[in-house]
Protein backbone atom coordinates (compact mmCIF):
# COMPACT_ATOMS: atom_id res chain seq x y z
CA UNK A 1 0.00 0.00 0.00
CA UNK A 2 1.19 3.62 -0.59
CA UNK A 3 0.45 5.10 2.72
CA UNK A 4 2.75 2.10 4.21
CA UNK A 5 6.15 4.03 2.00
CA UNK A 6 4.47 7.71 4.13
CA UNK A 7 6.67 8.43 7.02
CA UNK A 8 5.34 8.00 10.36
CA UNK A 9 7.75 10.61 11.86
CA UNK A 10 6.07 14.14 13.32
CA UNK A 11 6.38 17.24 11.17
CA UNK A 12 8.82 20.64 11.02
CA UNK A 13 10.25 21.72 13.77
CA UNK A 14 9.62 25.27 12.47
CA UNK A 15 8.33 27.49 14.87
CA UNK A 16 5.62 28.51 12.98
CA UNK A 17 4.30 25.06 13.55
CA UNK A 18 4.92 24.16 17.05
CA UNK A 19 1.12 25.19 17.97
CA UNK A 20 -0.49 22.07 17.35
CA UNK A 21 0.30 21.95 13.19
CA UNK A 22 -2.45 19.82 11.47
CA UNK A 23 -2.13 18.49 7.77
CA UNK A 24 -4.86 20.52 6.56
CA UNK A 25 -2.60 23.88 7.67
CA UNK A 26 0.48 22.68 6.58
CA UNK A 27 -1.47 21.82 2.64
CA UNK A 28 -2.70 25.35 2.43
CA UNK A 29 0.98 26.33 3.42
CA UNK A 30 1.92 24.21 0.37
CA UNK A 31 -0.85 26.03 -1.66
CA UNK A 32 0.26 29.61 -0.98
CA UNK A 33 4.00 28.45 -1.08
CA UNK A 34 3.15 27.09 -5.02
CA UNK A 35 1.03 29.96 -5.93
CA UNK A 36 3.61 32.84 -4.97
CA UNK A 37 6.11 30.70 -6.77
CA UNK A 38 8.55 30.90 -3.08
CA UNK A 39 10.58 28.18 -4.15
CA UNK A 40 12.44 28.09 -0.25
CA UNK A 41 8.97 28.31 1.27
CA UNK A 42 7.68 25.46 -1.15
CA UNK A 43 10.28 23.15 0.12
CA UNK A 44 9.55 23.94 3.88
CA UNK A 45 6.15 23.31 3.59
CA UNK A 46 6.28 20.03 1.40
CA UNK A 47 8.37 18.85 4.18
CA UNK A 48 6.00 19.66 6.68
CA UNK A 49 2.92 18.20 4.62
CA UNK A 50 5.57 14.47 4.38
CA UNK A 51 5.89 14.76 7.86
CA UNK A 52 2.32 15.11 8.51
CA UNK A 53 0.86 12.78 6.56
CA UNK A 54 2.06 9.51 7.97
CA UNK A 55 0.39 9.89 11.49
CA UNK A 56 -2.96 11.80 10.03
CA UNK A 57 -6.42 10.08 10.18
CA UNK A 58 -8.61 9.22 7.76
CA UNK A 59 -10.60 12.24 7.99
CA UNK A 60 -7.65 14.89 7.32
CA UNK A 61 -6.24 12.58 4.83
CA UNK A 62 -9.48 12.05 2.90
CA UNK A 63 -9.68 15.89 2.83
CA UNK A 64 -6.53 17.34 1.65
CA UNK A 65 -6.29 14.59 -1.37
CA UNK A 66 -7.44 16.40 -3.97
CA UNK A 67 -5.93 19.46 -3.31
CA UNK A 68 -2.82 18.17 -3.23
CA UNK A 69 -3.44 16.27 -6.20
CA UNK A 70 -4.53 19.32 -7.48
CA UNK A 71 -0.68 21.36 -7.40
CA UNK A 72 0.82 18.39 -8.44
CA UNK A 73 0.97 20.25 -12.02
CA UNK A 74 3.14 23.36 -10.28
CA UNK A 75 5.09 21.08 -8.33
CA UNK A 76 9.18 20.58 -9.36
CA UNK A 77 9.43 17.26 -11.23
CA UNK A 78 11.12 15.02 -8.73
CA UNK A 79 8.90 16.15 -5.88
CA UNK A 80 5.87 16.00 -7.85
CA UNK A 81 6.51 12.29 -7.99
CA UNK A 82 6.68 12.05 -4.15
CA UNK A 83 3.80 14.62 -4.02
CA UNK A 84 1.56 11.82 -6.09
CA UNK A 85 2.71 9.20 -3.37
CA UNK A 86 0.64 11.24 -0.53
CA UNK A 87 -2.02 11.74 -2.87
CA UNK A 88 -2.12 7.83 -3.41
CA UNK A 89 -2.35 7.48 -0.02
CA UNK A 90 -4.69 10.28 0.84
CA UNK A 91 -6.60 7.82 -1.51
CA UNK A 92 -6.32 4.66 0.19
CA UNK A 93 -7.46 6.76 3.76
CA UNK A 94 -10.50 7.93 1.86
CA UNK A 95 -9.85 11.06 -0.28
CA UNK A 96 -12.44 11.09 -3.24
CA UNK A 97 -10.33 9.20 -6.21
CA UNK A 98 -11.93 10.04 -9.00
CA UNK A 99 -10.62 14.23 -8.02
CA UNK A 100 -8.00 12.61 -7.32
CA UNK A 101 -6.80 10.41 -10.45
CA UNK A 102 -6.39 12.90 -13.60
CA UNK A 103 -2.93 14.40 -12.23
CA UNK A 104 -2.11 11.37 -10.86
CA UNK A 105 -2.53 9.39 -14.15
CA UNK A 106 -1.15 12.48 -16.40
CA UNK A 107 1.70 12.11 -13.98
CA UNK A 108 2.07 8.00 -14.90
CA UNK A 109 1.67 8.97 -18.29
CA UNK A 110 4.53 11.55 -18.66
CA UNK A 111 6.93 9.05 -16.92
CA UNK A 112 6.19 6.12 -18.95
CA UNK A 113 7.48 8.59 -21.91
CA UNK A 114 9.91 9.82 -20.41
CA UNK A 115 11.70 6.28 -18.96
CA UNK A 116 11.20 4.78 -23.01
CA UNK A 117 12.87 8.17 -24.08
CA UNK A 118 15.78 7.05 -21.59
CA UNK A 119 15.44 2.94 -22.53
CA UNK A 120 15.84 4.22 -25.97
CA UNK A 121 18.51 6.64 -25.37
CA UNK A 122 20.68 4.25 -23.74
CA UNK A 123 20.69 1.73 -26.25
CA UNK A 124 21.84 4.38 -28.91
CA UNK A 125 25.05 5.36 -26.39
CA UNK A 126 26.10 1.92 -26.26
CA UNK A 127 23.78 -0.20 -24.30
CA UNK A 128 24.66 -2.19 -21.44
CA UNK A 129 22.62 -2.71 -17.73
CA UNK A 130 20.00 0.31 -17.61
CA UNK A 131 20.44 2.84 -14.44
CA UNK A 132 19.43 1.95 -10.90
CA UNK A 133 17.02 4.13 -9.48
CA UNK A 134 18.12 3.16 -6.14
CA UNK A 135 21.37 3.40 -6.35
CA UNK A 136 22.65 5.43 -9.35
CA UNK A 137 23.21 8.68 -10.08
CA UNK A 138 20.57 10.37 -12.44
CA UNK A 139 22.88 13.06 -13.39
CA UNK A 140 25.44 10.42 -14.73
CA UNK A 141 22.69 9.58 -17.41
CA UNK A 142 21.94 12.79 -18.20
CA UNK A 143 25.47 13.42 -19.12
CA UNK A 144 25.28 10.30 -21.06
CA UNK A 145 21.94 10.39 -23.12
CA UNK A 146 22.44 14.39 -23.92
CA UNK A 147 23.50 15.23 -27.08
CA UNK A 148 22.14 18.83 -28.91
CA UNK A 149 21.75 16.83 -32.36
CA UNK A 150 19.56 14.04 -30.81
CA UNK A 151 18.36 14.61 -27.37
CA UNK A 152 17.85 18.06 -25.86
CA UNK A 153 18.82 19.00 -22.50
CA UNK A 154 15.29 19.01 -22.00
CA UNK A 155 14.22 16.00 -23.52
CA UNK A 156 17.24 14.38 -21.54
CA UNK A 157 15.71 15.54 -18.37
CA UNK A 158 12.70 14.54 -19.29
CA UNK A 159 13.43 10.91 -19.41
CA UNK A 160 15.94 10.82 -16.67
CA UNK A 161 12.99 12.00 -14.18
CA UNK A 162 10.89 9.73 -15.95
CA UNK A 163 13.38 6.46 -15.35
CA UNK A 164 13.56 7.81 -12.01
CA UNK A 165 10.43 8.16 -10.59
CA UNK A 166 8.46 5.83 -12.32
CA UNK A 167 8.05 3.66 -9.27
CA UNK A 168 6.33 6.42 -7.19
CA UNK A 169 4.32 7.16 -10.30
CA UNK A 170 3.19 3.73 -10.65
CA UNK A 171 2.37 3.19 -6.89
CA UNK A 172 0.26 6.17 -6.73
CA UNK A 173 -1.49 4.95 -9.97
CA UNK A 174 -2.31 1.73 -8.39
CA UNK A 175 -3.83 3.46 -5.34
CA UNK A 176 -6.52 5.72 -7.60
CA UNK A 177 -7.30 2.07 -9.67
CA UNK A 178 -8.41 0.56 -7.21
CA UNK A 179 -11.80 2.35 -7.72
CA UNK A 180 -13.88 1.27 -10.74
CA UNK A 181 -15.03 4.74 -10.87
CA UNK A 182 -11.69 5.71 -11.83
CA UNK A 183 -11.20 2.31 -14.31
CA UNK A 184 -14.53 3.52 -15.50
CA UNK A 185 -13.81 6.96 -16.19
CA UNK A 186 -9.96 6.02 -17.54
CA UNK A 187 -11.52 3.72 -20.08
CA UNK A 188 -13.96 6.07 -21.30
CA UNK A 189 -12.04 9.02 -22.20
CA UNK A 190 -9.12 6.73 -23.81
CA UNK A 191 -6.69 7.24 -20.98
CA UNK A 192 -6.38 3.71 -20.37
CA UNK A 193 -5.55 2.72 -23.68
CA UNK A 194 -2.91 5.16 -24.26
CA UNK A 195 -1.14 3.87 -20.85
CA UNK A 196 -1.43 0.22 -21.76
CA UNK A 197 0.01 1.44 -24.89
CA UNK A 198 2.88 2.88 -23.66
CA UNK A 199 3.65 -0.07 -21.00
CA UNK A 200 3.13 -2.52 -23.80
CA UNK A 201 5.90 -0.66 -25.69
CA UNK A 202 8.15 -0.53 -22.12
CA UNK A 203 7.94 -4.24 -22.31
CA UNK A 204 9.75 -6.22 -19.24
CA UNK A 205 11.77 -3.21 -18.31
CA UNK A 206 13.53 -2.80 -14.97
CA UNK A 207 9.67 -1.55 -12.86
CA UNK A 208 7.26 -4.10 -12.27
CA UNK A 209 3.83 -3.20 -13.60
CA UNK A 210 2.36 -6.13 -13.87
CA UNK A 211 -0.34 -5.43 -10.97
CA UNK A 212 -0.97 -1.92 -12.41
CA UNK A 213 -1.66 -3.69 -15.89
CA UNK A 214 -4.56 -6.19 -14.22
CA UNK A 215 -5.94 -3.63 -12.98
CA UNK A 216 -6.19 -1.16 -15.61
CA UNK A 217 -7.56 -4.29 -17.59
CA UNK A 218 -10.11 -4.55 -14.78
CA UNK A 219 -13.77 -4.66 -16.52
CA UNK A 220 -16.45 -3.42 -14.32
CA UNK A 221 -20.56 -3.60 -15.14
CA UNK A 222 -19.71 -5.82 -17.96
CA UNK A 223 -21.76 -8.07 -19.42
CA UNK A 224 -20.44 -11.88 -20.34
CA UNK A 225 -22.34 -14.35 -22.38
CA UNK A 226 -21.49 -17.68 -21.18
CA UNK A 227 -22.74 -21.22 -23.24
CA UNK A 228 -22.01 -24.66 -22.22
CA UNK A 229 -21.56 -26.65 -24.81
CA UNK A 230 -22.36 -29.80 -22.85
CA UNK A 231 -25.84 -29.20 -21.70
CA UNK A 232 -26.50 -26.76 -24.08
CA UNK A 233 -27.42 -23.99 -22.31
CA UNK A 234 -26.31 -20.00 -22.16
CA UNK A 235 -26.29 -18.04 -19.44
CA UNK A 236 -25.90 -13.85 -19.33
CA UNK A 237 -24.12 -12.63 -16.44
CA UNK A 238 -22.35 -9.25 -15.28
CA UNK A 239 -19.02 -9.00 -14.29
CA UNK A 240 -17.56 -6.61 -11.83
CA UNK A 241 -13.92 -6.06 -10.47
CA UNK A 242 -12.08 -9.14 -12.05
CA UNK A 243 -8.42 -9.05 -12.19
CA UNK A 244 -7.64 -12.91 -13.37
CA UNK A 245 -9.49 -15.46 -14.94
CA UNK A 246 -8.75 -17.74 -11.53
CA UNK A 247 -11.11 -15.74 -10.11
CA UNK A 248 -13.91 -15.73 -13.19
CA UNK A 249 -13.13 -19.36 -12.68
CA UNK A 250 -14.20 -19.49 -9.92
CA UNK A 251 -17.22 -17.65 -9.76
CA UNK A 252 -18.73 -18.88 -12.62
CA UNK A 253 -18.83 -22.12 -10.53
CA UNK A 254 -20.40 -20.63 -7.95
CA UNK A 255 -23.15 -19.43 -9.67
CA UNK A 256 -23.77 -21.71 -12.39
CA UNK A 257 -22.95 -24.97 -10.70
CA UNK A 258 -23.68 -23.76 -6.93
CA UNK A 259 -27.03 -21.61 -8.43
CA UNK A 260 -27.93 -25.32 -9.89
CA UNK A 261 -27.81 -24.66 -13.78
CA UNK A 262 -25.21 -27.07 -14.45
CA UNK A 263 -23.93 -30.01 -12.91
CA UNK A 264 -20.48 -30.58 -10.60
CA UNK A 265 -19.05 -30.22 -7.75
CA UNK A 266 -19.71 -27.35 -5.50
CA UNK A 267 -16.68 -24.80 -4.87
CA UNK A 268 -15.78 -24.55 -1.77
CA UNK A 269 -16.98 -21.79 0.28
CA UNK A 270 -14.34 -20.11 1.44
CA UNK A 271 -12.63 -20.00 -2.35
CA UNK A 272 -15.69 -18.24 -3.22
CA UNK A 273 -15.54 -16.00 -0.50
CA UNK A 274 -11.84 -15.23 -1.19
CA UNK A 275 -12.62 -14.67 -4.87
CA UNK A 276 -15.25 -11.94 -3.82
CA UNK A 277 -14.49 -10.05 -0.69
CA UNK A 278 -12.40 -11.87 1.24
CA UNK A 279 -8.70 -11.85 2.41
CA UNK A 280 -6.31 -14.69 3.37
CA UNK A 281 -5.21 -14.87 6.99
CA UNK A 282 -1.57 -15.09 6.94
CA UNK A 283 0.62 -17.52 5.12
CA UNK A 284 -2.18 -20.13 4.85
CA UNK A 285 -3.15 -21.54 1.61
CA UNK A 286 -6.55 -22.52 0.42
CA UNK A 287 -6.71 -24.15 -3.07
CA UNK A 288 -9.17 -23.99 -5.60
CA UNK A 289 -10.20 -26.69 -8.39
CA UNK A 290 -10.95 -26.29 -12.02
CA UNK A 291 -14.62 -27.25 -13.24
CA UNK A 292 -14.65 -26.45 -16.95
CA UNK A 293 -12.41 -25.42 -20.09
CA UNK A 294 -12.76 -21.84 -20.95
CA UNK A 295 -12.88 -21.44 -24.42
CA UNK A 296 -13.47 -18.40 -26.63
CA UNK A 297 -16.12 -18.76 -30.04
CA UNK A 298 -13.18 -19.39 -32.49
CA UNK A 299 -11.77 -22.49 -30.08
CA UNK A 300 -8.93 -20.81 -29.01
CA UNK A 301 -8.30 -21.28 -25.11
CA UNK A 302 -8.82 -18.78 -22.56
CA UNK A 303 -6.23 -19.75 -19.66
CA UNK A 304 -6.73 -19.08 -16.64
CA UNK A 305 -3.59 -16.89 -16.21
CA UNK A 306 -4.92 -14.25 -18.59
CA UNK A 307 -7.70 -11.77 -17.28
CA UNK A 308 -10.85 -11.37 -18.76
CA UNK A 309 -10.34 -8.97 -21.09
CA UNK A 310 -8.95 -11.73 -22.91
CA UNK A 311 -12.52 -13.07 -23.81
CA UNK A 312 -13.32 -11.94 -27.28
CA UNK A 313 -16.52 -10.01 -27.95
CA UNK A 314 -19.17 -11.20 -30.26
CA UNK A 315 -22.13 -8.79 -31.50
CA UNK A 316 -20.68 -6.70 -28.64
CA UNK A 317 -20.70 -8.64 -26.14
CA UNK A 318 -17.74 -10.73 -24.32
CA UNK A 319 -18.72 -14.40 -25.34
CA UNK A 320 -17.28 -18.09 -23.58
CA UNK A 321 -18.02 -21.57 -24.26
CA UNK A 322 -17.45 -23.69 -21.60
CA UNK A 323 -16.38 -27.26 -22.19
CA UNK A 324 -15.39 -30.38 -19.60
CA UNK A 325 -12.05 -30.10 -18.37
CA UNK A 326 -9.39 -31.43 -20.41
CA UNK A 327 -6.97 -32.25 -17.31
CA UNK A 328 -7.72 -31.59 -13.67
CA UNK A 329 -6.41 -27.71 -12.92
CA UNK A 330 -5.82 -26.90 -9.07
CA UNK A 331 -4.29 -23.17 -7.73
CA UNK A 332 -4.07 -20.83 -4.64
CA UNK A 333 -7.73 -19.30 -4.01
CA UNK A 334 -7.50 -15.81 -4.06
CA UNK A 335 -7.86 -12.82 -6.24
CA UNK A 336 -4.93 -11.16 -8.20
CA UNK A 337 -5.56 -8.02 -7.11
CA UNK A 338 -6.49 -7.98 -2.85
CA UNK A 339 -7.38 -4.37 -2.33
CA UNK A 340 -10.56 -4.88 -5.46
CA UNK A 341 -13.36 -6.79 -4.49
CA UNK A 342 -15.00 -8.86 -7.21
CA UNK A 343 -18.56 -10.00 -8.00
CA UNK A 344 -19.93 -12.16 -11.24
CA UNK A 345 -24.15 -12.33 -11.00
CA UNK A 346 -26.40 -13.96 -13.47
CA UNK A 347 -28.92 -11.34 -15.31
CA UNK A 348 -30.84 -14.33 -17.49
CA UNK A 349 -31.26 -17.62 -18.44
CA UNK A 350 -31.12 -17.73 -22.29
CA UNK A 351 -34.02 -19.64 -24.18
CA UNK A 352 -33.23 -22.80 -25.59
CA UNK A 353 -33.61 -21.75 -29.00
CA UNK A 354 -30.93 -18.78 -28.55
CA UNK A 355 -28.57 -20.74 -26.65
CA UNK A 356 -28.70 -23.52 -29.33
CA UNK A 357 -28.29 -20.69 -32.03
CA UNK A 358 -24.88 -19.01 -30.62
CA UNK A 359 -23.39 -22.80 -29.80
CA UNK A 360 -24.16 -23.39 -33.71
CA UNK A 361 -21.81 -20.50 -34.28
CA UNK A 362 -19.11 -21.93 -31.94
CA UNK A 363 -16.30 -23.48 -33.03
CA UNK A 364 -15.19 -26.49 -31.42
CA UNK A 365 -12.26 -26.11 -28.63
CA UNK A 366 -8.74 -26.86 -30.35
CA UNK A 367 -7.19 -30.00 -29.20
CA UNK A 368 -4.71 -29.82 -26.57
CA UNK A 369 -1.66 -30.09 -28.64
CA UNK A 370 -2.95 -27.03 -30.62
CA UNK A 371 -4.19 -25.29 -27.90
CA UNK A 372 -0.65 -24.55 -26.13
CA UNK A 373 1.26 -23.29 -29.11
């Protein structure tokens, strides 16, 4: 969680805040320090707003999120990125996220850019291991990828602050996704796309954004047309917060075999429970079992590692066939993502007729051997 990387420690020293300084004074500090451009006085106060923070409630936090999301625009590059941290976890105490997430995902977005302008860079000058945010020294690579008939000193800046603070960046990213009013809103105006764009094109580069991709993947009030091929039937159901297909898994044998549709075994009750709402306690394991073989209208697999934005849409809507297992499949219950809770409901039973017409349509699952190339 971001507000776990906050400091716990008290705040300034400064005598003007020795009577009983509260986040919310120390923010509009930060807000008149930013507005009269006082550089010295913007650095005293974002110090006192870090110190702050860690030891604030809920309430406080939940209230100064969005402003301070709000100068995160004004704010020096390479605080900015620790600015978006508090704002993250201003989030996770409460703070509204959807005021919260435009700066915060501008923010991701400019230091995706800038880090491939520096992957980029850095293969041109020779290659080699790419910097250490932890322990190198940015200026080093500055010196290195600058050059006035390629790369601008401003450019290079550009992508060493990207390189640098991508980590904050994506951490306070993660916090605001967490809410599907935010995936909602992301999605809609095309903001998601052009981020999965630009990690797709970073590739398996030195940050880990693997649980920021799930959940920017996330589908929420989406419908799923599900037909089993077996019995013949189709169901339409609604998915909400689903990171993995484990999960989907999962739920769809909940409902469909444990609503008595289709035949099986019963999940067990606490898988379901951890697929929806609920959290492991401790180390302890709980494993789930496969029912069916999820398989998309052309035959192609869906695997259960993938998420489901991975099921194809027909006539609009995200379509599965489900057929018997082809092996026995076992994991650890759980869902990808532990800070979204997940739900899958069933809207309608479809009519014979209809269910027998879209299972015409299907094509048979490839065979195994196909299935893995």
């Amino acid at each position: 969680m971001v507000s776990d990387r906050i400091p716990s420690h008290g705040g300034s020293t400064d005598p003007s805040d020795r009577q009983q300084p509260t986040l919310e004074g120390a923010t509009a500090d930060l807000e008149a320090a930013i507005a009269a451009d006082d550089a010295e006085a913007v650095e005293a106060a974002f110090r006192r707003v870090g110190g702050l923070l860690g030891p604030a409630g809920e309430r406080e936090s939940a209230a100064v999120g969005p402003r301070l999301a709000a100068l995160l625009p004004d704010t020096p590059p390479f605080p900015r990125a620790q600015l978006a941290m508090m704002v993250g976890a201003c989030v996770e105490r409460g703070a509204d996220p959807v005021a919260c997430a435009d700066q915060v995902l501008a923010g991701l977005r400019g230091a995706l850019s800038g880090a491939l302008l520096l992957v980029e860079r850095w293969k041109e000058t020779g290659g080699g291991e790419l910097p250490d945010p932890d322990e190198d020294d940015p200026g080093l690579a500055h010196a290195r990828i600058e050059d006035p008939d390629r790369l601008d000193e401003w450019h290079a800046q550009r992508a060493v602050i990207g390189w640098w603070t991508l980590h904050l960046w994506q951490m306070a990213s993660f916090a605001v996704y967490t809410h599907a009013a935010v995936r909602t809103t992301a999605r809609a105006c095309g903001v998601t796309d052009v981020l999965l764009e630009l990690i797709d094109r970073y590739g398996e580069g030195r940050h880990d954004l693997k649980g920021l991709i799930h959940l920017a993947r996330t589908l929420d009030d989406e419908p799923l047309l599900v037909l089993d091929r077996p019995s013949g039937t189709g169901y339409l159901l609604r998915m909400d917060g689903l990171t993995d297909n484990f999960q989907l898994h999962t739920l769809l044998a909940d409902v469909l075999i444990g609503g008595g549709h289709l035949p099986g075994p019963l999940p067990d009750p606490e898988v379901v429970a951890l697929s929806r709402t609920a959290e492991l306690d401790g180390r302890r394991r709980v494993t789930a079992y496969g029912s069916f073989n999820l398989v998309a209208p052309d035959g192609a697999w869906i695997w259960n590692e993938g998420a489901p934005g991975d099921i194809p849409l027909v006539d609009g809507v995200r379509t599965l066939v489900l057929d018997p297992q082809a092996y026995e499949r076992s994991w650890s219950a759980g869902r990808f993502i532990q800070q979204v809770p997940g739900d899958l409901r069933l809207e309608r039973v479809l009519a014979p007729a209809e269910a027998a017409d879209r299972l015409s349509r299907a094509a048979q699952a490839l065979p195994f051997e196909q299935a893995f190339r």
